[in-house]
Protein backbone atom coordinates (compact mmCIF):
# COMPACT_ATOMS: atom_id res chain seq x y z
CA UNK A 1 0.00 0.00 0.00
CA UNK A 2 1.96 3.45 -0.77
CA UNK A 3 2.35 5.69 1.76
CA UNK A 4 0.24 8.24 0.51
CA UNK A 5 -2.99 5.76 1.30
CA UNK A 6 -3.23 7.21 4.80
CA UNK A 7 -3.91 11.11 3.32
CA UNK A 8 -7.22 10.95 4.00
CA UNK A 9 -9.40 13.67 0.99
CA UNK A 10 -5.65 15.29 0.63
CA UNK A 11 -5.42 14.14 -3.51
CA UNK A 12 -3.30 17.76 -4.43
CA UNK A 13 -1.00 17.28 -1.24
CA UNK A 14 0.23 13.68 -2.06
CA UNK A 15 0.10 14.46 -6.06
CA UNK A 16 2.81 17.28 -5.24
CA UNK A 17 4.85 15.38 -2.38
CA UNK A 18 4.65 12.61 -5.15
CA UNK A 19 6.04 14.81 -7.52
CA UNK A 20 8.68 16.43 -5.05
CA UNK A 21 9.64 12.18 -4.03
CA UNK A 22 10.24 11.70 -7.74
CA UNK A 23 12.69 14.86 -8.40
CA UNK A 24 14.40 14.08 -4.69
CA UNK A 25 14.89 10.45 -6.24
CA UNK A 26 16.59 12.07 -9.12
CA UNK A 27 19.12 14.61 -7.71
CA UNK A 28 19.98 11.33 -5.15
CA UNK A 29 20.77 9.63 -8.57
CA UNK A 30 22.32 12.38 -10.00
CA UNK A 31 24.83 12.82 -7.10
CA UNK A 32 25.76 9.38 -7.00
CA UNK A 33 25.72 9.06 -10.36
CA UNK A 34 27.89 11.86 -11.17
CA UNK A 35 24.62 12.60 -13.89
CA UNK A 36 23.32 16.43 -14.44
CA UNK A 37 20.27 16.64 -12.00
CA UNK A 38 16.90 17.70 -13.38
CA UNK A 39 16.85 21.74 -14.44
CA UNK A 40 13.31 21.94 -12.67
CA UNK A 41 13.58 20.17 -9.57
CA UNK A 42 10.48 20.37 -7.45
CA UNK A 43 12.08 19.34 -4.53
CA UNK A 44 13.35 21.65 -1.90
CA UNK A 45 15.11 21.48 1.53
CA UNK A 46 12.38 23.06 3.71
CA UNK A 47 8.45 22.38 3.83
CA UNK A 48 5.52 24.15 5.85
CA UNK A 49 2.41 21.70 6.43
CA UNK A 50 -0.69 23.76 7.72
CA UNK A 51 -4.38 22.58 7.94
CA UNK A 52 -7.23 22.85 10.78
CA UNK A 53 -6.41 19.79 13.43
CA UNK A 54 -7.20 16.30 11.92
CA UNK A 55 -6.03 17.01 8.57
CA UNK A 56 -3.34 14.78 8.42
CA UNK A 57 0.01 17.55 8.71
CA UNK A 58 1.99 14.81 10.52
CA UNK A 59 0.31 12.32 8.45
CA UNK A 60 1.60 14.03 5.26
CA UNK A 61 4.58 14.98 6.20
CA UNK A 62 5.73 11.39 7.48
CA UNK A 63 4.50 10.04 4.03
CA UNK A 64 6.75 12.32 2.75
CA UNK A 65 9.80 11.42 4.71
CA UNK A 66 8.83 7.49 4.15
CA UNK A 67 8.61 8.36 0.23
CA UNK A 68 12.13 10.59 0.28
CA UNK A 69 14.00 7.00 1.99
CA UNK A 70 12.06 4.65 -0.14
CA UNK A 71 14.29 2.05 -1.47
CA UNK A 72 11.87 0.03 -2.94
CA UNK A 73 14.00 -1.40 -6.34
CA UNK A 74 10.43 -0.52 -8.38
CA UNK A 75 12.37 2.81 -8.43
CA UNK A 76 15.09 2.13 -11.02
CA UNK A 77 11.95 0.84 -13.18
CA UNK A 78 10.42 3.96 -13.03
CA UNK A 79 7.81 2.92 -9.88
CA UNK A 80 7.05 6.23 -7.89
CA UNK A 81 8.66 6.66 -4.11
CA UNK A 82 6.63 5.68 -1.71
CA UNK A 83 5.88 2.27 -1.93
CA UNK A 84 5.05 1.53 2.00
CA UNK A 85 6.58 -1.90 1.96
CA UNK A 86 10.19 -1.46 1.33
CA UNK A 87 12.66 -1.11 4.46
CA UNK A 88 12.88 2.57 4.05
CA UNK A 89 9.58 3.01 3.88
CA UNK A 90 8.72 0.74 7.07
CA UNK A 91 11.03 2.25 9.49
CA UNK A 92 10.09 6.33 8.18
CA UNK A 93 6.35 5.35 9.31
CA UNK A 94 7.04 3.24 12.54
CA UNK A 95 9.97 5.78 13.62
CA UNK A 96 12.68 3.62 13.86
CA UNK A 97 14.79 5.03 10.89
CA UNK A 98 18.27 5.98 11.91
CA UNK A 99 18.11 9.39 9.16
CA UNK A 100 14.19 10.47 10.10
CA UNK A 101 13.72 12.21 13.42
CA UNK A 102 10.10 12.09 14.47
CA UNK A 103 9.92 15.56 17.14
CA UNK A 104 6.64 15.81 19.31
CA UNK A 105 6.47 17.84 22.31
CA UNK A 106 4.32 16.59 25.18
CA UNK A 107 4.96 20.20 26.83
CA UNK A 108 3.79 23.45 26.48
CA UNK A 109 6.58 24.46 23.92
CA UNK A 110 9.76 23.77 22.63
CA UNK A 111 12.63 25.50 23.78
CA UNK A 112 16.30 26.45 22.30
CA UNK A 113 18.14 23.48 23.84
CA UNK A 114 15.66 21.51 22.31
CA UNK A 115 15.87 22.76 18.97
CA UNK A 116 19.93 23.43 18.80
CA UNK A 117 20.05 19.56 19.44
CA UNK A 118 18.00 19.03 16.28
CA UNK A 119 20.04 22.03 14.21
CA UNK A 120 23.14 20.07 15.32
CA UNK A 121 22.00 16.71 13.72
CA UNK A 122 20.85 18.67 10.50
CA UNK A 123 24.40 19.44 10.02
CA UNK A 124 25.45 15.47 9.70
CA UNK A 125 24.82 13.60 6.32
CA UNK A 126 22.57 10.55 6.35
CA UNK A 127 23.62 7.25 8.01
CA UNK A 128 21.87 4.79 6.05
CA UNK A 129 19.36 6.39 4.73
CA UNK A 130 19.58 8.82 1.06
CA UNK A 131 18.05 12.08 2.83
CA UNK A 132 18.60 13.34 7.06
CA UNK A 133 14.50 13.88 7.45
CA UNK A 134 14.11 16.34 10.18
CA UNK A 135 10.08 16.27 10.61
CA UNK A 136 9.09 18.70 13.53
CA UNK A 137 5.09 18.29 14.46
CA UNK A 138 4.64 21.27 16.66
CA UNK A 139 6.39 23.93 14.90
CA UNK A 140 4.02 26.20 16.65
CA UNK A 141 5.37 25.32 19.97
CA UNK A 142 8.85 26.90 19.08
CA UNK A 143 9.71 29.77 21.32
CA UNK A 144 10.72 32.96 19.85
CA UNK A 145 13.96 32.10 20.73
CA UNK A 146 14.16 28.42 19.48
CA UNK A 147 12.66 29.55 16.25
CA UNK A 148 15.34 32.08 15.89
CA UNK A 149 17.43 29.14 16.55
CA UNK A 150 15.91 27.02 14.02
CA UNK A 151 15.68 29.68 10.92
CA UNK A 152 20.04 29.10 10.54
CA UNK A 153 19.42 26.29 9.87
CA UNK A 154 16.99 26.73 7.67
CA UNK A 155 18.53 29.23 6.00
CA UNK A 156 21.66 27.29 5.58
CA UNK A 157 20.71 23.64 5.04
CA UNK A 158 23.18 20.64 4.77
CA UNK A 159 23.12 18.85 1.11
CA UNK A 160 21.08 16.53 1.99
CA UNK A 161 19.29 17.37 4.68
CA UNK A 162 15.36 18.18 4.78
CA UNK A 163 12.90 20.48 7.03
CA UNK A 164 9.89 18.76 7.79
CA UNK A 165 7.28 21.59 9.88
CA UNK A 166 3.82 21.32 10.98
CA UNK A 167 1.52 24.05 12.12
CA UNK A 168 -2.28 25.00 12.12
CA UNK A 169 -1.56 27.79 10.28
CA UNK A 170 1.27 29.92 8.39
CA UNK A 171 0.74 32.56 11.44
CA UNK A 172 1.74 30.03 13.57
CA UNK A 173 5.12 29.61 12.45
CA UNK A 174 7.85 33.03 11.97
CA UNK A 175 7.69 34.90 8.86
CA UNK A 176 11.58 34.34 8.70
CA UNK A 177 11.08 30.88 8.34
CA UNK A 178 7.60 30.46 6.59
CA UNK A 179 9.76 32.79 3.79
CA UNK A 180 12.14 29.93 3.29
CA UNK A 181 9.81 26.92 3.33
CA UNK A 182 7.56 25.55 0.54
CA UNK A 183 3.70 25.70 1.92
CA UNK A 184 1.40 22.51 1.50
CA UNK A 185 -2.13 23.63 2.90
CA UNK A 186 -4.31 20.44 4.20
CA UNK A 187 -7.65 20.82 4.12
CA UNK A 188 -10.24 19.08 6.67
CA UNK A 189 -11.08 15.32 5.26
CA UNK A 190 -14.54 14.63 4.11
CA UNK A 191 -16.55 12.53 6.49
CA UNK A 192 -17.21 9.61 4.51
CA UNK A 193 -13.49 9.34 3.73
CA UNK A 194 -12.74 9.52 7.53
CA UNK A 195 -15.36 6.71 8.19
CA UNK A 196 -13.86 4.61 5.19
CA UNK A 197 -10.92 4.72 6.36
CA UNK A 198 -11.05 3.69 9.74
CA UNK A 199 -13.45 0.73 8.35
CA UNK A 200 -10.46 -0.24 6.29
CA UNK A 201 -7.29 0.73 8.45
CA UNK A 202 -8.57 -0.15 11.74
CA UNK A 203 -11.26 -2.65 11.20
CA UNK A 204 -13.78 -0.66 12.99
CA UNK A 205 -17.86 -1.36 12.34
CA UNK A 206 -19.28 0.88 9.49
CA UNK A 207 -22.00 2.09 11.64
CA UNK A 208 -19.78 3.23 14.36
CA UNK A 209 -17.16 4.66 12.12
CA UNK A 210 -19.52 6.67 10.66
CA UNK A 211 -20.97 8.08 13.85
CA UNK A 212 -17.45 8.77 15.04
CA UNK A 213 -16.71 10.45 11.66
CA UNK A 214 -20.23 12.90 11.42
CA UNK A 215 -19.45 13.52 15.52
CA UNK A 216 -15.63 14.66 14.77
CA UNK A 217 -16.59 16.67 11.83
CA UNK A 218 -13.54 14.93 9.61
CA UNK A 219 -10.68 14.84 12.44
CA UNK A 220 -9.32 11.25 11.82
CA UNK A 221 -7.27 11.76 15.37
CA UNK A 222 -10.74 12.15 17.28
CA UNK A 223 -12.70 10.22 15.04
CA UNK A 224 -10.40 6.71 15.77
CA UNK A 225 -10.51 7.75 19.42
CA UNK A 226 -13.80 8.24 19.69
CA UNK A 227 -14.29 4.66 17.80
CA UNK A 228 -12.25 2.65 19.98
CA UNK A 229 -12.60 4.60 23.29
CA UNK A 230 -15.76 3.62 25.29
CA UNK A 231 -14.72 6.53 28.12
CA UNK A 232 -13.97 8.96 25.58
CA UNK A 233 -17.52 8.44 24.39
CA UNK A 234 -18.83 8.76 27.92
CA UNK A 235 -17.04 11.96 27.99
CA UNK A 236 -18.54 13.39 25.28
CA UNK A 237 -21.36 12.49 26.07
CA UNK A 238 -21.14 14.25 29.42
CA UNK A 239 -20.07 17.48 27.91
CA UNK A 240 -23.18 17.19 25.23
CA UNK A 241 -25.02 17.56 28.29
CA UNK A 242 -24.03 20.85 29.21
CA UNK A 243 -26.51 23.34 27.92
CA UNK A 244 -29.18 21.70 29.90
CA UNK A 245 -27.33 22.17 33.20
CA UNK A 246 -26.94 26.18 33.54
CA UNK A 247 -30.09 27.45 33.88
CA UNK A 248 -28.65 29.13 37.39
CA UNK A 249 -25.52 30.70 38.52
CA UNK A 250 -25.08 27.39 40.37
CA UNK A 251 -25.44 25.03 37.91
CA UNK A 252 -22.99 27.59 35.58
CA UNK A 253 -20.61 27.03 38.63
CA UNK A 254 -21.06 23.56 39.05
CA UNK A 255 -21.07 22.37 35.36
CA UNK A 256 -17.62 24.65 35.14
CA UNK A 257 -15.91 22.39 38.19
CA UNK A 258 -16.69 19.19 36.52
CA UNK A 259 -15.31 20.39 32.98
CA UNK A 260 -11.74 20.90 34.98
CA UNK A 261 -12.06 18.14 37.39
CA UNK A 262 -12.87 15.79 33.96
CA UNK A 263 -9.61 17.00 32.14
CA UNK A 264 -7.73 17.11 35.51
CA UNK A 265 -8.79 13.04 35.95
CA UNK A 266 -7.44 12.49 31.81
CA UNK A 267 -4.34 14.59 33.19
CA UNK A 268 -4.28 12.07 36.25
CA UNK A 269 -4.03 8.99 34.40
CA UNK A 270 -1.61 9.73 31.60
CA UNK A 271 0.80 10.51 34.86
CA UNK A 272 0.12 7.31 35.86
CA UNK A 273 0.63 5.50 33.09
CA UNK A 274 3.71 7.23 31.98
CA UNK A 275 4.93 8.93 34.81
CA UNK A 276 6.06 5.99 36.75
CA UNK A 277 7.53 4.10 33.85
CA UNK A 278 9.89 6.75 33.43
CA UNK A 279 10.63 7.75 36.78
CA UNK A 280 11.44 4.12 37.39
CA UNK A 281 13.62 4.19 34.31
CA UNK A 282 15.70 7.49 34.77
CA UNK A 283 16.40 5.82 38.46
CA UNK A 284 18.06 2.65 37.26
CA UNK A 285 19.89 4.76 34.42
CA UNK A 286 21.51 6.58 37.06
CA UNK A 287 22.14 3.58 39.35
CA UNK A 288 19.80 3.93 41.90
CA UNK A 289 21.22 1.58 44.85
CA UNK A 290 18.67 -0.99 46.51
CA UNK A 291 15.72 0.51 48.30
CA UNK A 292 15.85 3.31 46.25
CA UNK A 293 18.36 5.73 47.22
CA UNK A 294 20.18 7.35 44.65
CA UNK A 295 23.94 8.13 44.11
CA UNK A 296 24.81 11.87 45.51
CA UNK A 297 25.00 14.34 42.20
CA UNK A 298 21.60 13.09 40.54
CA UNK A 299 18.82 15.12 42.79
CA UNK A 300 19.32 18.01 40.35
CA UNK A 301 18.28 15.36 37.14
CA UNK A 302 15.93 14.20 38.99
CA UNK A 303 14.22 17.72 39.50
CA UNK A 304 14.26 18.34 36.16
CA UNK A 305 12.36 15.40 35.18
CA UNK A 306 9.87 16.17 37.72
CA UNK A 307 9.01 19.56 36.52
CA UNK A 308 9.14 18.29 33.05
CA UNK A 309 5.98 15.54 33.90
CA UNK A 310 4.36 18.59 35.58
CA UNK A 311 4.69 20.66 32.26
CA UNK A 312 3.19 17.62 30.25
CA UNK A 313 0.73 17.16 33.18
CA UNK A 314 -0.43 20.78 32.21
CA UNK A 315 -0.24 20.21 28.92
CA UNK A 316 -2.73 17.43 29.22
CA UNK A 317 -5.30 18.80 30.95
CA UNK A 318 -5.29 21.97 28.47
CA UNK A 319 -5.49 19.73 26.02
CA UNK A 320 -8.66 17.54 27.59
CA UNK A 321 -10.47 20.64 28.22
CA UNK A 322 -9.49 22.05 24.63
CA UNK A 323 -11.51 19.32 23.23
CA UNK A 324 -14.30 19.69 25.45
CA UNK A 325 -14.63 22.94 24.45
CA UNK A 326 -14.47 21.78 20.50
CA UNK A 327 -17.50 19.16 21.30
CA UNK A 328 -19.40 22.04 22.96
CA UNK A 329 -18.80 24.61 19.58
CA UNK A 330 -19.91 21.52 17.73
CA UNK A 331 -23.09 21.12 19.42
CA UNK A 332 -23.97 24.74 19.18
CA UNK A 333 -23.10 24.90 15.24
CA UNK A 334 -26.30 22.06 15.18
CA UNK A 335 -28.46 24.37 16.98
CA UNK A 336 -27.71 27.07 14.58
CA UNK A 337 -27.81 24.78 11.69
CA UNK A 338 -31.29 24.24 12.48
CA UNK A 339 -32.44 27.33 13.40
CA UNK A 340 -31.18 28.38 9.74
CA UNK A 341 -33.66 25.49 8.64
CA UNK A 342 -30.44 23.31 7.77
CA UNK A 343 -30.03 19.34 8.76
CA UNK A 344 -28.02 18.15 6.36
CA UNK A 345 -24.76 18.80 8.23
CA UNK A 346 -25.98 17.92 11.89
CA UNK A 347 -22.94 15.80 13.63
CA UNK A 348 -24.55 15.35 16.53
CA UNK A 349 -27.44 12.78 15.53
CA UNK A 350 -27.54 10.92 18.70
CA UNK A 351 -29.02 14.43 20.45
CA UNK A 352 -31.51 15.81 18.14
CA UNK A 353 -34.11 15.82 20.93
CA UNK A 354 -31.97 18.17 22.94
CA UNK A 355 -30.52 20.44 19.89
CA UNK A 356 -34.15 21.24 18.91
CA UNK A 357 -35.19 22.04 21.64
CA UNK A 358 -32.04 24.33 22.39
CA UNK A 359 -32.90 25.74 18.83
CA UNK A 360 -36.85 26.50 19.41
CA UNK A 361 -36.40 28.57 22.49
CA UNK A 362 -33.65 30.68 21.16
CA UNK A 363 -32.47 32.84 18.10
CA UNK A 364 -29.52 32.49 15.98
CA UNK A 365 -28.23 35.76 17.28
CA UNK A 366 -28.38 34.07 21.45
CA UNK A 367 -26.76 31.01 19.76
CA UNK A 368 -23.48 32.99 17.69
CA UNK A 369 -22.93 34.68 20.92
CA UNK A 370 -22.63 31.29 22.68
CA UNK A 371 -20.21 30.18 20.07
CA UNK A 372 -17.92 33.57 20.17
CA UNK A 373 -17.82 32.79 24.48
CA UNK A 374 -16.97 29.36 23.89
CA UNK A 375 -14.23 30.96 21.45
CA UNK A 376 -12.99 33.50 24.24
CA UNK A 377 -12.80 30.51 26.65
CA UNK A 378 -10.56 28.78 24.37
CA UNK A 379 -8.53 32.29 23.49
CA UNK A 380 -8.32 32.94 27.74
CA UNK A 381 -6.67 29.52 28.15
CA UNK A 382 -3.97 30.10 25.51
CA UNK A 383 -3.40 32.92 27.44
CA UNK A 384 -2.24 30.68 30.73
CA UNK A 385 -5.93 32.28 32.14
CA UNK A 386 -6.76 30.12 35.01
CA UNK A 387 -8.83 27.46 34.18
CA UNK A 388 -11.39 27.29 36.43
CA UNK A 389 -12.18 31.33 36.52
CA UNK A 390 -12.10 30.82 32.30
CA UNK A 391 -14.39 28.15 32.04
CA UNK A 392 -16.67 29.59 34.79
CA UNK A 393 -17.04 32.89 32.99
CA UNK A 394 -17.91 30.88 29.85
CA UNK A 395 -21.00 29.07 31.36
CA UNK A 396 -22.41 32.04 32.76
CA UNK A 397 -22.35 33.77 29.30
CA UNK A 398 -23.82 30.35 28.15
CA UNK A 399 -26.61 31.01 30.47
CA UNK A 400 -26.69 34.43 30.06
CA UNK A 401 -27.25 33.73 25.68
């Protein structure tokens, strides 16, 4: 199956990073070769993926690296990059390839030591691999600093090295660097094309995968969860529930504490499934003697991976209550849908009962202003707002319509 399967309603992304494989395949030849490369090359050494979460950036842009290592020997017989079977191809996906680094952040940004360790491996030539695949899925986590860091390299690339970025949107990312990268804009999949997919891919029941698709709206990420998850279904479910709970200032206050203590609990158990693990780890790294004591010198590393799990605690819950608050915009875009007299895009089915109602004793003009406080709620969080006092004043202008 090639690579580019898994680009879910992206047909002009993978047709260009198809293209781009192709020409990379031929300047690899021409090097090695000692042949003139192509005059037009449509590859280049830095690449900007932006689309609205569930689009598939990462998706695309570790098809891409896959497709760039492919050493499938269809090649030489004019097959296109990308195969998904070959060695190359395997390891690019999985993350195991020695000349494709995979860089995630589980905190609430990367920082310049961070992203001078990558700039420093930019600088070495490929191992085993034909390209050194630098694919970085938060680009819009870089400080100002570490993206300062970032655009020398950039800038100044090795030979054969390539800039992988991923962002929601070109504003998320410095003009410096956007400047110097080539832009691929994702655009958000079409719901039967989620739902077919994770009938194929993951084996999941039609009916469900189609519930999970309409629900999401076309994010694959949430759609699979959703799928799979019975307790991410019960959490939805409990957030759907909302609107019916703040007709006071004590049910506002109420339904505002459970929204935090919900994403606090998803916070909660991602520390305990991780947490420990590496705790346990980093302790026997650094020779930890019987009983647990460790060697004088190593409190200081130990700190530091402390606060570290209490940044990606953080992270977490924003995160949990971030998608709360994208189920809740959801259900309010169905009650204005059908105030408009609209039902063909409804996504959530399952509560028609309630969004009618919602929708008969209130006007479009109450339910926009719900949506632009749910929007303000998400805006007050980004700016490190405190939670609680953010979500609070976001029910009571729920209530208040």
């Amino acid at each position: 199956m090639p690579v580019w399967d898994d680009l879910v309603g992206q047909e002009k992304v993978s047709e260009q990073l198809a293209a781009a494989a192709r020409d990379a395949d031929a300047l690899v030849t021409a090097t090695t070769d000692h042949t003139p490369p192509p005059e037009a090359s449509r590859m280049t050494h830095a690449w900007l993926f932006t689309g609205p979460p569930g689009s598939g950036r990462s998706t695309a842009a570790r098809a891409f690296a896959a497709a760039l290592q492919c050493v499938s020997p269809d090649r030489a017989l004019g097959g296109v990059p990308g195969c998904g079977f070959c060695d190359g191809c395997h390891t690019s996906l999985v993350g195991t390839h020695a000349d494709v680094e995979i860089v995630r952040t589980d905190l609430l940004s990367i920082g310049v030591k961070e992203t001078r360790d990558l700039v420093r491996r930019a600088q070495m030539s490929p191992a085993t691999g034909r390209w050194q695949v630098i694919v970085l899925e938060d680009a819009d986590r870089l400080t100002e600093g570490a993206g300062n860091v970032l655009l020398k390299a950039v800038e100044e690339p090795a030979p054969r090295t390539v800039w992988l970025l991923c962002a929601p949107s070109i504003e998320d990312v410095l003009p410096t660097i956007r400047s110097r990268c080539r832009l691929l804009t994702l655009r958000t999949p079409p719901v039967d094309a989620v739902a077919e997919i994770l009938v194929r891919r993951d084996g999941i029941e039609p009916d469900i995968a189609a519930a999970a698709a309409r629900a999401t709206q076309g994010h694959i990420g949430r759609a699979r969860r959703l799928a799979t998850d019975p307790n991410a279904r019960a959490r939805r479910a409990a957030v759907l529930k909302l609107p019916l709970r703040i007709d006071d200032i004590g049910g506002c206050l109420k339904a505002a504490q459970e929204l935090i203590d919900t994403a606090s609990e998803d916070a909660k158990q991602l520390a305990e499934e991780v947490d420990v693990k590496e705790t346990d780890d980093m302790k026997a790294a650094l020779g930890a003697a019987q009983g647990g004591r460790m060697p004088r010198g190593t409190a200081g590393i130990m700190k530091e991976l402390e606060d570290r799990q209490k940044r990606r605690r953080t992270r977490t819950q924003r995160d949990s209550l971030d998608l709360a608050l994208i189920d809740l915009t959801g259900f309010y875009r169905d009650v204005l849908a059908l105030q408009l007299g609209s039902r063909l895009a409804i996504a959530n089915m399952d509560a028609e009962d309630v969004l009618e109602r919602l929708a008969r004793g209130s006007s479009p003009e109450t339910t926009l202003r719900r949506i632009e406080a749910i929007a303000a709620c998400r805006e007050a969080l980004d700016r490190n707002v405190a939670p609680l006092l953010a979500v609070e004043a976001m029910t009571m202008a729920l209530r208040a319509g």
